[in-house]
C-alpha atoms as a PDB file:
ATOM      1  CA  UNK A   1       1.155  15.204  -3.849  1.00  0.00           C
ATOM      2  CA  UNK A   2      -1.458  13.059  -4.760  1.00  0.00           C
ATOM      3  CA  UNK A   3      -5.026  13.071  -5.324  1.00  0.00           C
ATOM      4  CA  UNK A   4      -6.774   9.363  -5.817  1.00  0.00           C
ATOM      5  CA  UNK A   5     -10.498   9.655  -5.670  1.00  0.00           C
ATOM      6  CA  UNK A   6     -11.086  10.360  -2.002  1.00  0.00           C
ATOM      7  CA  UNK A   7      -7.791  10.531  -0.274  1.00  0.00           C
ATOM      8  CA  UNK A   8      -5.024  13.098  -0.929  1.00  0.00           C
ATOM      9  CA  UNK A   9      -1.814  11.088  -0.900  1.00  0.00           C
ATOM     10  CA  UNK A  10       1.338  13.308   0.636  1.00  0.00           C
ATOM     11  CA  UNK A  11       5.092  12.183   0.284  1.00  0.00           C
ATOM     12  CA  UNK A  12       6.982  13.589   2.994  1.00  0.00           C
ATOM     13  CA  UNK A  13      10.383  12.115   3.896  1.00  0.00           C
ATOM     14  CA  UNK A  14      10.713   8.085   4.356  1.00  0.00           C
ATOM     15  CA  UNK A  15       6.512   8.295   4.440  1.00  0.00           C
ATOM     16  CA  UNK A  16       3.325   9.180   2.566  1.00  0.00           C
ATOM     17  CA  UNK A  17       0.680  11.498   4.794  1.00  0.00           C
ATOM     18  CA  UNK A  18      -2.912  10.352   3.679  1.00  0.00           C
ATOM     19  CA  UNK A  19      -5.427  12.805   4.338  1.00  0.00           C
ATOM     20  CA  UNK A  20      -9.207  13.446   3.293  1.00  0.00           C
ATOM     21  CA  UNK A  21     -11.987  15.841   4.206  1.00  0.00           C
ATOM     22  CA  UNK A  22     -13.656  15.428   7.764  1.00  0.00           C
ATOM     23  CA  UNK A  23     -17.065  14.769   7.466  1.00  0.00           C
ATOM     24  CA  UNK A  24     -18.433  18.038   7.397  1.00  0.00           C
ATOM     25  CA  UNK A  25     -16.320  18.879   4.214  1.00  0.00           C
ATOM     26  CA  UNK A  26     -14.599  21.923   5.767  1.00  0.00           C
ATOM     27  CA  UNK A  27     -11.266  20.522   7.095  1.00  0.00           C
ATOM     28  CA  UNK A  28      -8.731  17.953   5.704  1.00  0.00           C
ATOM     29  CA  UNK A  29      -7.338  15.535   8.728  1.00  0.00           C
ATOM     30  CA  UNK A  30      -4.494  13.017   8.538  1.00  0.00           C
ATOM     31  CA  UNK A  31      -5.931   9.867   8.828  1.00  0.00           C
ATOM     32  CA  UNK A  32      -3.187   7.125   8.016  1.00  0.00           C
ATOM     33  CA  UNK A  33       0.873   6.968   7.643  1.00  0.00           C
ATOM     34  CA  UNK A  34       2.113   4.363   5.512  1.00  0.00           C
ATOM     35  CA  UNK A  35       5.763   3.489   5.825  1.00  0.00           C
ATOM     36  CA  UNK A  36       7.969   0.939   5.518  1.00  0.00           C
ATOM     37  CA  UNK A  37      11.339   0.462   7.343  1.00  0.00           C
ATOM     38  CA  UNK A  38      14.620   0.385   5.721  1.00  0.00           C
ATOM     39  CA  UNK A  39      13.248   1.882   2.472  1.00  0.00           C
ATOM     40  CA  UNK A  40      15.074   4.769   2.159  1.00  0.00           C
ATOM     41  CA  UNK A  41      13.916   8.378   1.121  1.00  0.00           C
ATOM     42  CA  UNK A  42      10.152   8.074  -0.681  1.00  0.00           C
ATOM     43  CA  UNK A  43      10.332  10.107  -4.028  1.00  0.00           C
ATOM     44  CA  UNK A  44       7.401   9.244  -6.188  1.00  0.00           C
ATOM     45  CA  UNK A  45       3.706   8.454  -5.328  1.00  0.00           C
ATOM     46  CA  UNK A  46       0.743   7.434  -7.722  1.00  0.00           C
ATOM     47  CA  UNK A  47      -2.165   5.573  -6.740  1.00  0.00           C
ATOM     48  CA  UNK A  48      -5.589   3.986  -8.594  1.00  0.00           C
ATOM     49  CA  UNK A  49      -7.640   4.820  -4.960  1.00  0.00           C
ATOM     50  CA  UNK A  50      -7.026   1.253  -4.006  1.00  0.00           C
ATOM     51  CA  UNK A  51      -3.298   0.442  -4.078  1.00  0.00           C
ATOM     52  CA  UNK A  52      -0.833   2.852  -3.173  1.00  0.00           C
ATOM     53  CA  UNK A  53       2.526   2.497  -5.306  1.00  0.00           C
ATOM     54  CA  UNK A  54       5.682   4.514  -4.071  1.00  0.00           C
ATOM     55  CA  UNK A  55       9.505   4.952  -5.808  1.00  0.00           C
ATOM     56  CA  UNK A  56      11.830   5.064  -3.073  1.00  0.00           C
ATOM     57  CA  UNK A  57      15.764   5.628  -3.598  1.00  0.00           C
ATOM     58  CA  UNK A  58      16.026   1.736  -2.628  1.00  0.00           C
ATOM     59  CA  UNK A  59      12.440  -0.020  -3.623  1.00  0.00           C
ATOM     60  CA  UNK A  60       9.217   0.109  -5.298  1.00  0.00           C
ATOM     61  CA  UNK A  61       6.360  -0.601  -2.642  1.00  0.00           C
ATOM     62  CA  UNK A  62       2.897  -1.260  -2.979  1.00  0.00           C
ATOM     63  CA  UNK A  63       0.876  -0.306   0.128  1.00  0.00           C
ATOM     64  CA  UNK A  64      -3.419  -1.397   0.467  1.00  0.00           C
ATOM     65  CA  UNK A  65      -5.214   1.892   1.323  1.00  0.00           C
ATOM     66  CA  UNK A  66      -7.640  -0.667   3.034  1.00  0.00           C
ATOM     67  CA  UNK A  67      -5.210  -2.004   5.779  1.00  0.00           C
ATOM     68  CA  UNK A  68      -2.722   0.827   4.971  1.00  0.00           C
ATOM     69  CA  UNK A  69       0.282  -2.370   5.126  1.00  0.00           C
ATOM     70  CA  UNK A  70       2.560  -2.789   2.542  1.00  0.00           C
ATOM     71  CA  UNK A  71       1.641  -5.698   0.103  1.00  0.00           C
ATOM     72  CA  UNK A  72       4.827  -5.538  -2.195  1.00  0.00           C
ATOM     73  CA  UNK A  73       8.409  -4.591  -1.624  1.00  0.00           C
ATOM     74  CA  UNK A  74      10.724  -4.835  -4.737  1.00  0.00           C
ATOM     75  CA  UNK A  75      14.208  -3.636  -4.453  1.00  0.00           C
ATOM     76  CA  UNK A  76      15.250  -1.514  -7.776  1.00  0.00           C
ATOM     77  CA  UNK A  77      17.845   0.592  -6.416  1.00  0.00           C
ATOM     78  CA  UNK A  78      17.202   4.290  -6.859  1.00  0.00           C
ATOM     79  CA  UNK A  79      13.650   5.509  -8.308  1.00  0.00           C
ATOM     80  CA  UNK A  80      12.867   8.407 -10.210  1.00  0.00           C
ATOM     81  CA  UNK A  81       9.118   8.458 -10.515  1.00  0.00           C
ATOM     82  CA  UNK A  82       6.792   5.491 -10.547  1.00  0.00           C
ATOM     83  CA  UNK A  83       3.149   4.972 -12.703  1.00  0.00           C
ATOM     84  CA  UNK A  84       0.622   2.538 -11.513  1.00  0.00           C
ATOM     85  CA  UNK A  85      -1.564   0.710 -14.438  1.00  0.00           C
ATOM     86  CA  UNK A  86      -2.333  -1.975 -11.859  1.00  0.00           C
ATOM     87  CA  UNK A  87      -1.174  -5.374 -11.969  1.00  0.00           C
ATOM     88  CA  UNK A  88       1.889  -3.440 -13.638  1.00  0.00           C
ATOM     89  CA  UNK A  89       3.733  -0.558 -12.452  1.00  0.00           C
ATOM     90  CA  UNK A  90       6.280   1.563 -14.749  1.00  0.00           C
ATOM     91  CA  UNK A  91       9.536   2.856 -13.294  1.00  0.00           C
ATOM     92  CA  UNK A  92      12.274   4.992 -13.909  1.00  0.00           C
ATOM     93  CA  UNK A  93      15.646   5.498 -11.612  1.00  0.00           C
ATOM     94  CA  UNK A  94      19.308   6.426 -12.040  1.00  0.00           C
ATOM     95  CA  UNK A  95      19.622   3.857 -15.156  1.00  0.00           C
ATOM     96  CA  UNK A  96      19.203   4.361 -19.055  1.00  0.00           C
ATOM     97  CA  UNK A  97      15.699   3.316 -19.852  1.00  0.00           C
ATOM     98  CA  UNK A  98      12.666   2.306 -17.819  1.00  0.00           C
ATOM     99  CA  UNK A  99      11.364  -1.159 -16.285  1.00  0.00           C
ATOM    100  CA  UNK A 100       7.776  -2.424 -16.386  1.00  0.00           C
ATOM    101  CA  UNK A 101       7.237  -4.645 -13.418  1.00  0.00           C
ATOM    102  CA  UNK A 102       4.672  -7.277 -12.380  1.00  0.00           C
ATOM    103  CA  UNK A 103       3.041  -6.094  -8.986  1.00  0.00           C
ATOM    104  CA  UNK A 104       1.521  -9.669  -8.635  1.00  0.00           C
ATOM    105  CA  UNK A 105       4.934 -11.377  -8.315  1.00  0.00           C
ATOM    106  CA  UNK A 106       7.026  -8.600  -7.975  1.00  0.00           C
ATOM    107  CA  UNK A 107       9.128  -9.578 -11.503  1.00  0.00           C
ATOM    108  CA  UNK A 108      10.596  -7.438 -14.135  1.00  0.00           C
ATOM    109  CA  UNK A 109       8.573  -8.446 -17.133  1.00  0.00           C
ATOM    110  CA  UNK A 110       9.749  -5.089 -19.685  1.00  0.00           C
ATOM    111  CA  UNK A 111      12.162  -2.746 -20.087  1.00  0.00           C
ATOM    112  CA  UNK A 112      11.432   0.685 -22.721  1.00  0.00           C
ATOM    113  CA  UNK A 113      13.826   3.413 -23.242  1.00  0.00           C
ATOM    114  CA  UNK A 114      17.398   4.119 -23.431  1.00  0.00           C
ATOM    115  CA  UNK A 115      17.605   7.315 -21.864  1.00  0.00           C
ATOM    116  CA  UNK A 116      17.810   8.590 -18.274  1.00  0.00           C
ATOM    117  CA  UNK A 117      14.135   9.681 -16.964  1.00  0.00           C
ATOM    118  CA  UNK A 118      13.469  12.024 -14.477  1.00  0.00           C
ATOM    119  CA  UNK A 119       9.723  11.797 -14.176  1.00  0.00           C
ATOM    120  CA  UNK A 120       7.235   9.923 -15.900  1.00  0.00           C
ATOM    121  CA  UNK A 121       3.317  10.750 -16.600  1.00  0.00           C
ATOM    122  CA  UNK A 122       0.087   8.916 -18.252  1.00  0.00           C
ATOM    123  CA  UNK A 123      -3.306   9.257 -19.224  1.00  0.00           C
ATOM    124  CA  UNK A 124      -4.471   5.958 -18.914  1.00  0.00           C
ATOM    125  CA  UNK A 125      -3.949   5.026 -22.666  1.00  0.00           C
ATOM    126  CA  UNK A 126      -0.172   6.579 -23.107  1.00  0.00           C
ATOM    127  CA  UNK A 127       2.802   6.803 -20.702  1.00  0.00           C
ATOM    128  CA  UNK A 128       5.291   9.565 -21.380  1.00  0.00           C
ATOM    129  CA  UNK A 129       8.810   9.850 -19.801  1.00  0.00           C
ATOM    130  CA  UNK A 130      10.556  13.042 -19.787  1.00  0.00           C
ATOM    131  CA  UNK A 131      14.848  12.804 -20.158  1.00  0.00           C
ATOM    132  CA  UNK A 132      17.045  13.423 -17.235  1.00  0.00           C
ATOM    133  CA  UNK A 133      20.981  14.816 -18.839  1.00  0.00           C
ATOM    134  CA  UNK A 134      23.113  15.914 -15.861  1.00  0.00           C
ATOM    135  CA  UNK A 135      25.602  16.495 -18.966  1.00  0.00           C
ATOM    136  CA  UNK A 136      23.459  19.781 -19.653  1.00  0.00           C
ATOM    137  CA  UNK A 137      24.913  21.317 -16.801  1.00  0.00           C
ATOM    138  CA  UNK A 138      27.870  22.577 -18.435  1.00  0.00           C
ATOM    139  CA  UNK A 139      26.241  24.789 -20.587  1.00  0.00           C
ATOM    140  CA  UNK A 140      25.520  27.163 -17.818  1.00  0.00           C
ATOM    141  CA  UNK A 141      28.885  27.963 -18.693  1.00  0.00           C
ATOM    142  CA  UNK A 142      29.875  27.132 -22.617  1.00  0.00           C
ATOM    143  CA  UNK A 143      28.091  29.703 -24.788  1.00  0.00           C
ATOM    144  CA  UNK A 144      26.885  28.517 -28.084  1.00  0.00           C
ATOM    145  CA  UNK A 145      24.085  25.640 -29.020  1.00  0.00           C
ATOM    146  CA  UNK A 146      23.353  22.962 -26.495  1.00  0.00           C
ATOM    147  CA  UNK A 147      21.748  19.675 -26.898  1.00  0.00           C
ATOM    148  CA  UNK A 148      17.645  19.310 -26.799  1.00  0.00           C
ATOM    149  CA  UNK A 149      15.872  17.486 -23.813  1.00  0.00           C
ATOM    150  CA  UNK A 150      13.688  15.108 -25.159  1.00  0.00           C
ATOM    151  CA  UNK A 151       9.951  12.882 -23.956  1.00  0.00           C
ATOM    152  CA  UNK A 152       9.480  10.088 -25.258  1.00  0.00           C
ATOM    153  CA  UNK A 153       5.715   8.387 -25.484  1.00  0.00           C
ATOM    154  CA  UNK A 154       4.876   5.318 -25.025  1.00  0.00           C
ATOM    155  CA  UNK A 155       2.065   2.974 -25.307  1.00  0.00           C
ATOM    156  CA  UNK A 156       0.416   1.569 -22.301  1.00  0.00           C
ATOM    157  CA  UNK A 157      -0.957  -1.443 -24.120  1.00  0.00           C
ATOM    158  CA  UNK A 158       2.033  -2.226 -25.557  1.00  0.00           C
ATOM    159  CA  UNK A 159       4.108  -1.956 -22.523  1.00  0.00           C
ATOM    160  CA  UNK A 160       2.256  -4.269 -20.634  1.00  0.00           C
ATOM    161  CA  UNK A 161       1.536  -7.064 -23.256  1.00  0.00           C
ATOM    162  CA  UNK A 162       4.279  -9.494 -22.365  1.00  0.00           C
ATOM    163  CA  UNK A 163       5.331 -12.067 -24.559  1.00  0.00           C
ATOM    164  CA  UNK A 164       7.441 -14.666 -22.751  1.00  0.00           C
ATOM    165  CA  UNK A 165       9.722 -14.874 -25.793  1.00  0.00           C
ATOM    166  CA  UNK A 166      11.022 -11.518 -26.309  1.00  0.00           C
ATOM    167  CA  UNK A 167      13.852 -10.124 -25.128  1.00  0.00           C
ATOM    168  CA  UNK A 168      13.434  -8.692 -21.819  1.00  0.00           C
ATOM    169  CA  UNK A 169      15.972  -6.191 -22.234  1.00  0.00           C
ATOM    170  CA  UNK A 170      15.912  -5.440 -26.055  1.00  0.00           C
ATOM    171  CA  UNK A 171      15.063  -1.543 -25.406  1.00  0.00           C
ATOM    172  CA  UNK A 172      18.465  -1.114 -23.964  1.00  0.00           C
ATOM    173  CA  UNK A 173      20.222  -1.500 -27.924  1.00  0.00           C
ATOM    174  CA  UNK A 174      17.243  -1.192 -29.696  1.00  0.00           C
ATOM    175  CA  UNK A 175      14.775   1.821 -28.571  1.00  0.00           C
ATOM    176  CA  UNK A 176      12.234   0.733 -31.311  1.00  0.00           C
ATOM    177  CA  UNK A 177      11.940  -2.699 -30.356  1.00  0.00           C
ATOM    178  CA  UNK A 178       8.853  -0.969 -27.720  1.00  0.00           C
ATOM    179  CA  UNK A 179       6.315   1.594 -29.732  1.00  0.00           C
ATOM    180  CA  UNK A 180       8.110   4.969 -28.845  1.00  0.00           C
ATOM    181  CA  UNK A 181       7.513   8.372 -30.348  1.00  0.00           C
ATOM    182  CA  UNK A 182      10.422  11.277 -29.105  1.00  0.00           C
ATOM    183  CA  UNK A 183       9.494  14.680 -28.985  1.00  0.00           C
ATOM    184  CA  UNK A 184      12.614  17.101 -28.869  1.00  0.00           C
ATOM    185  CA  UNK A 185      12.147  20.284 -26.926  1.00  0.00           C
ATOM    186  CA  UNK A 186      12.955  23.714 -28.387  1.00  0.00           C
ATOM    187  CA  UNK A 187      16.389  24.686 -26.749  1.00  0.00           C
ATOM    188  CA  UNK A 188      14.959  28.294 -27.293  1.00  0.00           C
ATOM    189  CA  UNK A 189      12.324  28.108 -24.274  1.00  0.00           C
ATOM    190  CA  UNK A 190      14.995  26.353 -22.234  1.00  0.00           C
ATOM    191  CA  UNK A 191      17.273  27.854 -19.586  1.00  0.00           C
ATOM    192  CA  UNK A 192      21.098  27.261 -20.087  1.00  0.00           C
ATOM    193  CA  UNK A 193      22.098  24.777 -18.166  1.00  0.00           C
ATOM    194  CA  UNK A 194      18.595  22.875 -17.121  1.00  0.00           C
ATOM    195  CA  UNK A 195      19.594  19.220 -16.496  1.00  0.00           C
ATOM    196  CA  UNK A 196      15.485  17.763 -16.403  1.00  0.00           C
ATOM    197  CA  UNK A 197      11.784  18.448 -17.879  1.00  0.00           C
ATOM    198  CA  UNK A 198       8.563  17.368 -16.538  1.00  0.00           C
ATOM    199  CA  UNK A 199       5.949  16.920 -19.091  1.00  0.00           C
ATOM    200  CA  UNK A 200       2.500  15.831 -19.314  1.00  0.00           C
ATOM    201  CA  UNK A 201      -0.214  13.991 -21.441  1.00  0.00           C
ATOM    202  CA  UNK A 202      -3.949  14.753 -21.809  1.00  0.00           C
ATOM    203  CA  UNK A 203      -7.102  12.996 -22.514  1.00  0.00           C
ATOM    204  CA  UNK A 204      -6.853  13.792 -25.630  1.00  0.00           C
END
């Protein structure tokens, strides 16, 4: 779920439900669908109240919530979570690291990160991306110390200042070559076994 301004964005299936308040303010109605054929499963919604971005498990679309039509179809291959800092969009899937593409041509332009990423979160000034390990899982069963899930921050300017010249896909040997700052999380207020975090980043 979803809340952009007015609308209330809803991913549900191979679709996103948007809804808003009737006009008397005391019920919330459906008033559009937006889908788009052959996409696959819809994981990930975020949205700036004027374009509507969605990760699918095939694409990364870009619907108007004027015509409700989709504007921009990318395929990525499997997608995590998506951010929209329009005229870029941040993305994480199934792949070490993340990729910072160009809504306007539809063009990978970035990559940041080499981990796996389950979910991904900004503020409007930093981007954080929280690690996905499915190698955690065996823990549920090994007694003793397990690794740390980790977030990593990032910095919104930085990601999306492109220089033609650097290397597009520098991140994937060198983490440091985009601003990063990792935060390792206490294995003591983790369950055994827990493969994913969520995290968050305030105003602040």
């Amino acid at each position: 779920v979803k809340v952009a301004r007015s609308v209330i964005l809803v991913v549900n299936n191979d679709q996103v439900i948007v809804m808003k308040q009737d006009k008397t303010g005391n019920r919330i109605e459906v008033v559009a669908t937006l889908t788009d054929f052959g996409s696959g499963a819809m994981n990930k919604v975020d949205s700036d109240g004027e374009w509507v971005l969605v990760g699918t498990s095939r694409k990364i679309l870009v619907f108007s919530l004027e015509t409700c039509e989709c504007e921009v179809s990318i395929h990525t291959g499997h997608i995590n979570s998506v951010r929209l800092h329009y005229p870029f969009c941040m993305a994480v899937g199934t792949s070490c690291g993340g990729g910072v593409w160009d809504l306007t041509n539809g063009v990978l332009v970035k990559t940041f990160g080499d981990k796996k990423c389950w979910d991904l979160h900004s503020n409007g000034r930093f981007l954080v991306a929280s690690e996905m390990n499915y190698k955690l899982r065996k823990y549920r069963k090994i007694e003793g110390d397990f690794p740390p899930l980790s977030v990593t921050m990032f910095d919104l300017k930085d990601l999306t200042t492109i220089k033609t010249d650097d290397d597009l896909f520098a991140s994937n040997t060198n983490p440091d070559a985009v601003w990063n700052k990792q935060f390792c999380l206490p294995t003591k207020y983790a369950i055994r076994g827990t493969e994913y975090c969520c995290a968050a980043v305030n105003m602040t």
